[in-house]
Protein backbone atom coordinates (compact mmCIF):
# COMPACT_ATOMS: atom_id res chain seq x y z
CA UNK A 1 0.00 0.00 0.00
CA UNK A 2 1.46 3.21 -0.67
CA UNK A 3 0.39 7.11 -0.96
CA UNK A 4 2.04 9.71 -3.26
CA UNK A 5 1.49 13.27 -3.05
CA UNK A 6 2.69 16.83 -4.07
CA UNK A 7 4.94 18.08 -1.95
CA UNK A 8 1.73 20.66 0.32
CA UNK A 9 0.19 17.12 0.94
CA UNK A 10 2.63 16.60 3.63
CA UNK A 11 -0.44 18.07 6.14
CA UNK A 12 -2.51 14.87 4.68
CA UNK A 13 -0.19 12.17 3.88
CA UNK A 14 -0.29 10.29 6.91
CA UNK A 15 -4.12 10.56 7.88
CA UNK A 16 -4.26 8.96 4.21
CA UNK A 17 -1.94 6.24 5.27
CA UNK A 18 -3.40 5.53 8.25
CA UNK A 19 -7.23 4.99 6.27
CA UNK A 20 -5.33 2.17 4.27
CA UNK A 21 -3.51 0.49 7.64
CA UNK A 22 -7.18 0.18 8.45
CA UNK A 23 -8.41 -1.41 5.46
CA UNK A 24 -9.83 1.91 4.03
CA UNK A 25 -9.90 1.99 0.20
CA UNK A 26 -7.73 3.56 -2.32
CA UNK A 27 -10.87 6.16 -2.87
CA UNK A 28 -11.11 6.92 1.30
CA UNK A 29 -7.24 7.38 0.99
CA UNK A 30 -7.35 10.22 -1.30
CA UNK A 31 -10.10 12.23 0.03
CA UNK A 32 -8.63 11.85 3.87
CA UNK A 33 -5.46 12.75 2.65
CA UNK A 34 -6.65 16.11 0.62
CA UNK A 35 -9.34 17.25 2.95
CA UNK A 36 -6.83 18.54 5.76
CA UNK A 37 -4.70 20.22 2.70
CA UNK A 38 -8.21 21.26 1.33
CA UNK A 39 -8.73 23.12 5.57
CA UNK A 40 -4.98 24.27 6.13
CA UNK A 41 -5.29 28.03 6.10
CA UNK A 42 -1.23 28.53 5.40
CA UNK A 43 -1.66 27.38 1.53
CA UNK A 44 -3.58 29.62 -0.56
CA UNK A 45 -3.67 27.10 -3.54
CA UNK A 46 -6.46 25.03 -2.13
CA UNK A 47 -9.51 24.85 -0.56
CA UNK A 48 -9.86 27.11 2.61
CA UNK A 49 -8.09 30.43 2.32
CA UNK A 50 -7.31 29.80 -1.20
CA UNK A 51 -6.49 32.77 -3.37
CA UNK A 52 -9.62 34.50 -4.93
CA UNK A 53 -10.28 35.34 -8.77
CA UNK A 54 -10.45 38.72 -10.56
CA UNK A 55 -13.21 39.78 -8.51
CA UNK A 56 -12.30 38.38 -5.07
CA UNK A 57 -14.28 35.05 -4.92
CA UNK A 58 -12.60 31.96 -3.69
CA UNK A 59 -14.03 29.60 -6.60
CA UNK A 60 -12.43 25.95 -6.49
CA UNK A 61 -12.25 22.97 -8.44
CA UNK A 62 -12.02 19.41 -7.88
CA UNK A 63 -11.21 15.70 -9.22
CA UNK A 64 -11.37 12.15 -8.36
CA UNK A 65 -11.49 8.96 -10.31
CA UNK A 66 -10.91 4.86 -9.24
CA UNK A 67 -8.58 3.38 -11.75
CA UNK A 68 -10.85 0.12 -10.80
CA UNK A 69 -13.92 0.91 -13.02
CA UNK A 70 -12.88 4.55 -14.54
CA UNK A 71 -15.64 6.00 -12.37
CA UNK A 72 -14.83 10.10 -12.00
CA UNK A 73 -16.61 12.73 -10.98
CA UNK A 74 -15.46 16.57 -10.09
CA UNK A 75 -16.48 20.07 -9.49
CA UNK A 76 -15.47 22.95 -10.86
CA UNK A 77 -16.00 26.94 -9.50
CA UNK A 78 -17.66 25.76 -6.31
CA UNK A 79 -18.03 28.50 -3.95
CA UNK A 80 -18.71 28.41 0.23
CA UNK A 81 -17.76 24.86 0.35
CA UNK A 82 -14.22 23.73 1.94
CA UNK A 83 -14.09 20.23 0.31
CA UNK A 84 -14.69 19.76 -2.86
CA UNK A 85 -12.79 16.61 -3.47
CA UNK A 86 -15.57 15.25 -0.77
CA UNK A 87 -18.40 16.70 -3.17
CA UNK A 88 -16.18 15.21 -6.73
CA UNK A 89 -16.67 11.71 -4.70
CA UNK A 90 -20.12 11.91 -4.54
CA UNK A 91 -20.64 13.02 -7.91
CA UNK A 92 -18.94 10.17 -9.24
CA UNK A 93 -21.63 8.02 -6.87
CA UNK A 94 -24.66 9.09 -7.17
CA UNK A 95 -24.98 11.50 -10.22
CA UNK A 96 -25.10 9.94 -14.17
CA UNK A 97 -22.00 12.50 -14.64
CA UNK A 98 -18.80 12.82 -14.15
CA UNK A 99 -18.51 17.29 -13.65
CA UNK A 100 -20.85 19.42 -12.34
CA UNK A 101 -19.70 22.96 -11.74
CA UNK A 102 -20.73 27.16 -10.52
CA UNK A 103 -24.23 27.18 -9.05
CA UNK A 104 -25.31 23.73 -9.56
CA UNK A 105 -22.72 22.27 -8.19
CA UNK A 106 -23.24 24.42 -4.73
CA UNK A 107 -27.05 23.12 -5.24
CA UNK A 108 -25.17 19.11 -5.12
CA UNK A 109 -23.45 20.33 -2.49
CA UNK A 110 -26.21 22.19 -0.22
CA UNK A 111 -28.47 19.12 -0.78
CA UNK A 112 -26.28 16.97 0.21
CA UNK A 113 -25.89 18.84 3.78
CA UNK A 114 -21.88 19.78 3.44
CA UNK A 115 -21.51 22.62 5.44
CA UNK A 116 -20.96 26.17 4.19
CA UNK A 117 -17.93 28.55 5.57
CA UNK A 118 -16.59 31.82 3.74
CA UNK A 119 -13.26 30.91 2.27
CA UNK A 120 -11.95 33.90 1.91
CA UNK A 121 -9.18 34.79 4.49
CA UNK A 122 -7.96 38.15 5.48
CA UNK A 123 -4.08 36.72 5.13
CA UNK A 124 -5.09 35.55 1.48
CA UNK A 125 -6.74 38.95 0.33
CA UNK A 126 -3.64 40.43 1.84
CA UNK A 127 -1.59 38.48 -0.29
CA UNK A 128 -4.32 39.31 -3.22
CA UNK A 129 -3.75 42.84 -2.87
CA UNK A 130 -0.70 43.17 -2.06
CA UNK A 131 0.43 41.37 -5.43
CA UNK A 132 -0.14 44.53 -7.22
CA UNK A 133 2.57 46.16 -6.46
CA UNK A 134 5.08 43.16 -8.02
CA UNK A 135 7.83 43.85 -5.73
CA UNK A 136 9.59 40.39 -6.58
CA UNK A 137 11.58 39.19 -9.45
CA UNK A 138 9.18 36.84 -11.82
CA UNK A 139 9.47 34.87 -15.20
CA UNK A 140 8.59 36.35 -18.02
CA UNK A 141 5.46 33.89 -18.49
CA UNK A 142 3.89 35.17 -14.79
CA UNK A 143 4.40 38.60 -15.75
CA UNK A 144 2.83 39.02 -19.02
CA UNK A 145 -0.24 37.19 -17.71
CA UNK A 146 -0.17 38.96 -14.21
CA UNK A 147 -0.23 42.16 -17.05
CA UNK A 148 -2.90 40.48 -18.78
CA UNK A 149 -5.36 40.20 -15.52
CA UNK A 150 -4.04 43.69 -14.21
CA UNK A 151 -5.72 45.17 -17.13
CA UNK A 152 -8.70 43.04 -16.33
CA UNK A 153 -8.79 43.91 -12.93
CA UNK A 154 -9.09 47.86 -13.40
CA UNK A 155 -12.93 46.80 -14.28
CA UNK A 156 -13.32 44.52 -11.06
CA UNK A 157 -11.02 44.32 -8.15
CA UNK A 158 -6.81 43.63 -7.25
CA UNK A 159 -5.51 40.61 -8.96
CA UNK A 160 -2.21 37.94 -7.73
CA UNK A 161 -0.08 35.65 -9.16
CA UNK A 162 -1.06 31.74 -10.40
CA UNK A 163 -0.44 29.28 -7.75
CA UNK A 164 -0.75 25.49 -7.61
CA UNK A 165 -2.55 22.24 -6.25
CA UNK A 166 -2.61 19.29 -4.39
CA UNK A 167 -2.26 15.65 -5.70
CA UNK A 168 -2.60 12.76 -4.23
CA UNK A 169 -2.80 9.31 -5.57
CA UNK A 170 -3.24 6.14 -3.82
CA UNK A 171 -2.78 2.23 -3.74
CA UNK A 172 -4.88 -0.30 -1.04
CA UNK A 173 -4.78 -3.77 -0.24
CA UNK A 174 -6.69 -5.02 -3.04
CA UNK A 175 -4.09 -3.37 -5.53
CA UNK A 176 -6.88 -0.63 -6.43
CA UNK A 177 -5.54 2.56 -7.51
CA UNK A 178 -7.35 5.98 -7.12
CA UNK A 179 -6.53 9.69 -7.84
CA UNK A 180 -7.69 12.89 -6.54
CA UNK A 181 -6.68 16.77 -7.24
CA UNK A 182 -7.68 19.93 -5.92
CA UNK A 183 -7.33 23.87 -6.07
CA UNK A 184 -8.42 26.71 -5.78
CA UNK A 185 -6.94 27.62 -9.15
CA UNK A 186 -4.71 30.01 -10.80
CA UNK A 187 -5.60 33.53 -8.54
CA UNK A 188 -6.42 36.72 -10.41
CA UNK A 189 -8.68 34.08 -13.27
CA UNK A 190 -11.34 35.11 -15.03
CA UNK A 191 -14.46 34.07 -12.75
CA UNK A 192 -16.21 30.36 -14.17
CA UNK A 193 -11.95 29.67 -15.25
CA UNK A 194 -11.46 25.91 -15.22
CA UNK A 195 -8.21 24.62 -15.22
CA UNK A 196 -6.86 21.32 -15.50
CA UNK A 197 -8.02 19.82 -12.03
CA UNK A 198 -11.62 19.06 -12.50
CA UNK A 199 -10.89 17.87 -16.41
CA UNK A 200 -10.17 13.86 -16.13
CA UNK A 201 -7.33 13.53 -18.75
CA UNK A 202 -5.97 16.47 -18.43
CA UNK A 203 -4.97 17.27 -15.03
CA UNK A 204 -6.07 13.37 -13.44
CA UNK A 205 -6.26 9.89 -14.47
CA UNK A 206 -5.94 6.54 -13.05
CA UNK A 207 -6.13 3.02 -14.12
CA UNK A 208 -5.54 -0.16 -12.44
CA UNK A 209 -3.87 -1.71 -15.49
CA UNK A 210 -1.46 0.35 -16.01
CA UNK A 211 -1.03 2.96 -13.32
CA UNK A 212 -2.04 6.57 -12.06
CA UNK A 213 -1.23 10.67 -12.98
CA UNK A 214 -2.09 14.34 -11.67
CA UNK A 215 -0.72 17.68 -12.58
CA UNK A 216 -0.05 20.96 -11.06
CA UNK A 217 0.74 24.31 -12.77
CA UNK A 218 -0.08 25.78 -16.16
CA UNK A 219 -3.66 23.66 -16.21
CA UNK A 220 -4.28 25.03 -19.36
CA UNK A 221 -1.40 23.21 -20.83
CA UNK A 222 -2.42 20.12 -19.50
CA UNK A 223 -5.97 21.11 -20.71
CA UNK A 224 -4.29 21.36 -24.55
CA UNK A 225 -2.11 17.95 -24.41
CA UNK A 226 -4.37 15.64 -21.88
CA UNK A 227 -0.90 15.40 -19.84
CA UNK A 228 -2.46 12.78 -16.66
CA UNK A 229 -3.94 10.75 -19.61
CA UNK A 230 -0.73 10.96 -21.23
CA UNK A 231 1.34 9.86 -18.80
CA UNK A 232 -0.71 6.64 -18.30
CA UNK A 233 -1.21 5.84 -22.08
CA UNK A 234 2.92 6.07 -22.67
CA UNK A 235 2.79 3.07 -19.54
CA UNK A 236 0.24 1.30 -21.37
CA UNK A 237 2.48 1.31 -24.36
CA UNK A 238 4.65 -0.60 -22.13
CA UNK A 239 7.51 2.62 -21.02
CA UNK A 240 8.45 2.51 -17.64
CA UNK A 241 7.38 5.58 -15.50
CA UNK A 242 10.63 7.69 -15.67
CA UNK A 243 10.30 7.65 -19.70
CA UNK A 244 6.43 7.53 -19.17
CA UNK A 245 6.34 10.88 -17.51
CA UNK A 246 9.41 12.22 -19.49
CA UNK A 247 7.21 11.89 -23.00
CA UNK A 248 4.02 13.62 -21.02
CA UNK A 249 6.49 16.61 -20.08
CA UNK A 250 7.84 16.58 -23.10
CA UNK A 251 4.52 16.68 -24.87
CA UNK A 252 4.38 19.61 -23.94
CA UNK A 253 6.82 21.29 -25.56
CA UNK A 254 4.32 21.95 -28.82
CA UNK A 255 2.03 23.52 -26.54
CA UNK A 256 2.38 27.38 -27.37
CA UNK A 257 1.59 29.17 -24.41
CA UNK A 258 2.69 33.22 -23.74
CA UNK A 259 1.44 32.76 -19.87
CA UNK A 260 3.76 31.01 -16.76
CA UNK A 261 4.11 27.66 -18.03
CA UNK A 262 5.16 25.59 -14.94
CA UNK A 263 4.00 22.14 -15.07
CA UNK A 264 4.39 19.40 -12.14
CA UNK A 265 3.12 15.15 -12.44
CA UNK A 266 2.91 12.85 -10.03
CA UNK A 267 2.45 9.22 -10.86
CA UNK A 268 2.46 5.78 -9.61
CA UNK A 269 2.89 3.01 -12.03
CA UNK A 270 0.56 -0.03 -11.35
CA UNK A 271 3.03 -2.05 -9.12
CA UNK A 272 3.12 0.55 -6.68
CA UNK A 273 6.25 2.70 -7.88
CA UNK A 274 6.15 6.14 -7.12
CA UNK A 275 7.80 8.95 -9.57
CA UNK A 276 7.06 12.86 -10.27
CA UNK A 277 8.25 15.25 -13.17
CA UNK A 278 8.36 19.09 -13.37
CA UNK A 279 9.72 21.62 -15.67
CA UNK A 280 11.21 23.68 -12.74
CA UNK A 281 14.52 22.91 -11.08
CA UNK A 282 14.77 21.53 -7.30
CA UNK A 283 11.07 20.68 -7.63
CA UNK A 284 9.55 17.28 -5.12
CA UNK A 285 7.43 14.94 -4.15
CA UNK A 286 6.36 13.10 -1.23
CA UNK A 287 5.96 9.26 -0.49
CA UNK A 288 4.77 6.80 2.15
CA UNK A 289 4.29 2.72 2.20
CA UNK A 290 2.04 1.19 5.20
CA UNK A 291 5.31 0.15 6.33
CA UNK A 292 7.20 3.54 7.16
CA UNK A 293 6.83 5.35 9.80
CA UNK A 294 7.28 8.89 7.96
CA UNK A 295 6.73 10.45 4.75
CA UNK A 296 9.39 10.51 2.45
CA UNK A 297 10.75 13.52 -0.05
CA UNK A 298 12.30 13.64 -3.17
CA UNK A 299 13.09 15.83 -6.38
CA UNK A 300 11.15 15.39 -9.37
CA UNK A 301 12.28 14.21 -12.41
CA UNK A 302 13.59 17.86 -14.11
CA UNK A 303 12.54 17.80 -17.74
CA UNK A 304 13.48 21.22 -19.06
């Protein structure tokens, strides 16, 4: 049994450990491990004081599927709800579809009795704001879209920079494999903007038969070359996962794309190996079999 995360699920990795050690499934693995990432108020990329859109909503998106019978389901621009990958798992159980997003997916959610809570924190809006003024050094990609939603923002409120996700993908027991993302999206987006995290493909996919991928970053990118799909195709065609995830990354080098084009993978092959990619330097994952006591970190595969 194993767990494999982006490097903010270290808040959730061992609660989702602990749900296999007692028999939990791969599915009850990912949602207990991204639910406390999903609450921690110290990462505006997800969930709870998440970074707000061009007009200062917290709007977030969310994925899971079961590699056992391709089941998904997600939510996209949900607002007043802290979980969403809890609301993506009952979509995929008891809806005929697999996304649901803006007001009907807060009628799923209301219906279904999750609570409500303003997401919005006063240390994120700070951060929101305070973005403006640009006072550190960025790549060229961030600035011309941060220049891009500037302009936008005169008409609505102060935008901020992109930010990223959480993944987390999971093995049980039975040798199931499931998969589960979620953000609250690149900041400063147009309001309704989905990005790769609530598209199965692009920014999640899992299969028992061959093995398991989710993305972080430039979602649109992932959105353009169905990167998590990707990644789990090249396995199918019989690559192992270093070369697996090194053709998804390098996919993605025909994507044209102006904007900050950072792009993160995590995977798990179907055995149970564990491997990540990114096209950033000194980027890492995080790891953890039923049989360790701790998490551990490493760097991600660097594919320029």
């Amino acid at each position: 049994m194993i767990v494999v995360a982006s490097s903010n699920g270290k808040v959730g990795i061992r609660q989702a450990v602990e749900t296999l050690r007692r028999g939990g499934s791969a599915l009850d693995a990912v949602v207990a491990g991204i639910e406390p990432v999903e609450s921690n108020p110290e990462d505006h990329s997800v969930g709870y004081s998440g970074l707000p859109n061009l007009i200062g909503e917290v709007e977030l998106d969310a994925s899971i599927m079961d590699g056992r019978t391709l089941a998904a389901g997600a939510v996209g621009a949900i607002r007043g709800y802290e979980h969403p990958i809890a609301i993506a798992r009952r979509v995929m159980e008891e809806l005929p579809h697999v996304l649901i997003v803006g007001a009907g997916a807060e009628r799923f959610a209301r219906e279904l009795g999750f609570p409500q809570r303003d997401l919005l924190t006063p240390e994120a809006l700070a951060v929101w704001r305070g973005r403006l003024e640009r006072t550190v050094e960025v790549d060229p990609g961030t600035v011309k879209y941060l220049d891009r939603m500037a302009g936008l923002a005169k008409l609505a409120a102060d935008p901020e920079r992109p930010n990223e996700t959480v993944n987390f993908i999971a093995r049980d027991r039975e040798g199931n494999i499931a998969c589960g993302v979620s953000t609250s999206g690149w900041s400063w987006k147009y309001p309704g903007r989905l990005g790769d995290s609530p598209i199965i493909a692009a920014g999640n996919y899992a299969d028992n038969r061959y093995g398991a991928a989710a993305c972080t970053g430039r979602g649109e990118m992932a959105m353009r070359a169905a990167t998590a799909h990707s990644v789990v195709l090249y396995l199918k065609m019989g690559l192992g996962l270093e070369a697996a995830l090194r053709e998804a990354m390098t996919d993605l080098h025909a994507v044209d794309d102006a904007y900050a084009g950072g792009m993160n993978i995590v995977a798990l092959d179907r055995d149970g190996m564990p491997h990540a990619a990114s096209n950033r330097p000194d980027a890492t994952f995080i790891f953890m079999r039923d049989d360790m006591a701790d998490y551990e970190e490493r760097e991600r595969l660097y594919v320029p």
